[in-house]
Protein backbone atom coordinates (compact mmCIF):
# COMPACT_ATOMS: atom_id res chain seq x y z
CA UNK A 1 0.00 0.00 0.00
CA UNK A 2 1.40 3.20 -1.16
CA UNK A 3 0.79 6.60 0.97
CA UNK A 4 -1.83 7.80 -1.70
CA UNK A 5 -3.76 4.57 -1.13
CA UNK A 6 -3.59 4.56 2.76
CA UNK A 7 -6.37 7.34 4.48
CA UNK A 8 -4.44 6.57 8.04
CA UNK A 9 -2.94 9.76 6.81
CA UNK A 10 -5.06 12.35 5.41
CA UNK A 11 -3.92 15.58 3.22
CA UNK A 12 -3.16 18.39 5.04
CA UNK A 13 -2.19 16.23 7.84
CA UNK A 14 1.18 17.88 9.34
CA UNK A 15 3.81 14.63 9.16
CA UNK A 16 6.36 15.28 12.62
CA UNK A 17 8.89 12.80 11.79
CA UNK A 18 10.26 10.41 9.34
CA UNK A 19 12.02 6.95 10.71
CA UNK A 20 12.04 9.35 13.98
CA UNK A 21 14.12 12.13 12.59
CA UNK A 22 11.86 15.09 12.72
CA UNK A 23 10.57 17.09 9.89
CA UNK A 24 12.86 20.53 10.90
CA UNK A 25 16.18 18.19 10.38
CA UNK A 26 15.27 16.50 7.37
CA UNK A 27 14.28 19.80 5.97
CA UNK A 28 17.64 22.05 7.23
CA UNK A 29 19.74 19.05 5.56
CA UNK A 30 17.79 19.04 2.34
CA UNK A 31 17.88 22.75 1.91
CA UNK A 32 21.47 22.28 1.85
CA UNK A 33 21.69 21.20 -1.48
CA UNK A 34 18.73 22.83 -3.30
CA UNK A 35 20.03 25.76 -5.63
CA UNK A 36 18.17 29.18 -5.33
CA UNK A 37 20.21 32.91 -5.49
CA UNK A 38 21.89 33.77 -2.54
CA UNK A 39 19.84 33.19 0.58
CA UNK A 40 16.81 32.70 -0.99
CA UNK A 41 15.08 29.91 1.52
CA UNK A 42 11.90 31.08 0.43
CA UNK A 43 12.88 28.81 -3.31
CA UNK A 44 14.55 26.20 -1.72
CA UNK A 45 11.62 25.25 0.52
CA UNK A 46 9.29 25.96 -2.53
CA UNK A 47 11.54 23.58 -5.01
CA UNK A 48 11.11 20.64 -1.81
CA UNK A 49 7.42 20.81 -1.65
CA UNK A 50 5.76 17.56 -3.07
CA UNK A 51 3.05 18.21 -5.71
CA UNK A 52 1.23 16.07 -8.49
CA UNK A 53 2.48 18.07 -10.96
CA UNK A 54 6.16 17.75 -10.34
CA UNK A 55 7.93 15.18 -12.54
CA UNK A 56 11.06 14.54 -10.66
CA UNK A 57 10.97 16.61 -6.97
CA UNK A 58 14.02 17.51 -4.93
CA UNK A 59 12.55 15.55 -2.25
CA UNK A 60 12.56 12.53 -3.66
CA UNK A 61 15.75 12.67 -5.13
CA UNK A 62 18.06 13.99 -2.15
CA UNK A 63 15.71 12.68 0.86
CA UNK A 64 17.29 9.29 0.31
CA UNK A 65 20.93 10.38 0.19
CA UNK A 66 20.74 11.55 3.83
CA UNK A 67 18.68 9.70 5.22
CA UNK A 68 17.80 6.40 4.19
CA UNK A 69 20.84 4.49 3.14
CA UNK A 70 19.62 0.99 1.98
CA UNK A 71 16.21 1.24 4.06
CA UNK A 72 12.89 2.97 3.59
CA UNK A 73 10.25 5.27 5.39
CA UNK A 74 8.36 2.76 7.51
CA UNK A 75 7.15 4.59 10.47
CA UNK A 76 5.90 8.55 10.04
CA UNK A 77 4.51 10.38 13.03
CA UNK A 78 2.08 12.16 12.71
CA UNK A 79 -0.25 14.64 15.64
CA UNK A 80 0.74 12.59 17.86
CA UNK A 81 1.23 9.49 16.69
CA UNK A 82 2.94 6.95 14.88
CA UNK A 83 1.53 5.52 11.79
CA UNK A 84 3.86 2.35 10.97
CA UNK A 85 3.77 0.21 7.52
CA UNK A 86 3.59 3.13 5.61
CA UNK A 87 5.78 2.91 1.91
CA UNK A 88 6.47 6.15 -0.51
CA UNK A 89 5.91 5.36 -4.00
């Protein structure tokens, strides 16, 4: 099951944590590598936003270089809790 297919997480739900690093980590060492003028954070957290109409997203591509090695996201916490089982497509 795919995170589109599973409604354990809803959109607009606000994800805490990935594997247990939390969302503000992953998101300082990903905006480490996007490319935007200067210190333009404003681009470099839009160009890491996840949309249906983006081919190939910076997300995708560096998420795994820092943080998952040979695994994948299997546990994402979420409000509160921990939603377990869950696979990115």
């Amino acid at each position: 099951m795919t995170l589109d297919e599973d409604r354990r997480i809803r959109p607009g739900t606000e994800i805490l944590s990935l594997n247990g690093t939390p969302v503000g980590t992953i998101r300082d060492s990903l905006m480490t590598v996007v490319h935007a003028d200067g210190g333009n954070d404003a681009k470099r957290l839009k160009d890491l936003e996840l949309t249906p109409q983006t081919e190939y997203a910076y997300f995708d591509i560096y998420y795994p270089l820092f943080f998952l090695g040979e695994g994948t996201v299997d546990r994402v916490s979420v409000e509160g809790r921990s939603v377990d089982g869950v696979r990115f497509a």
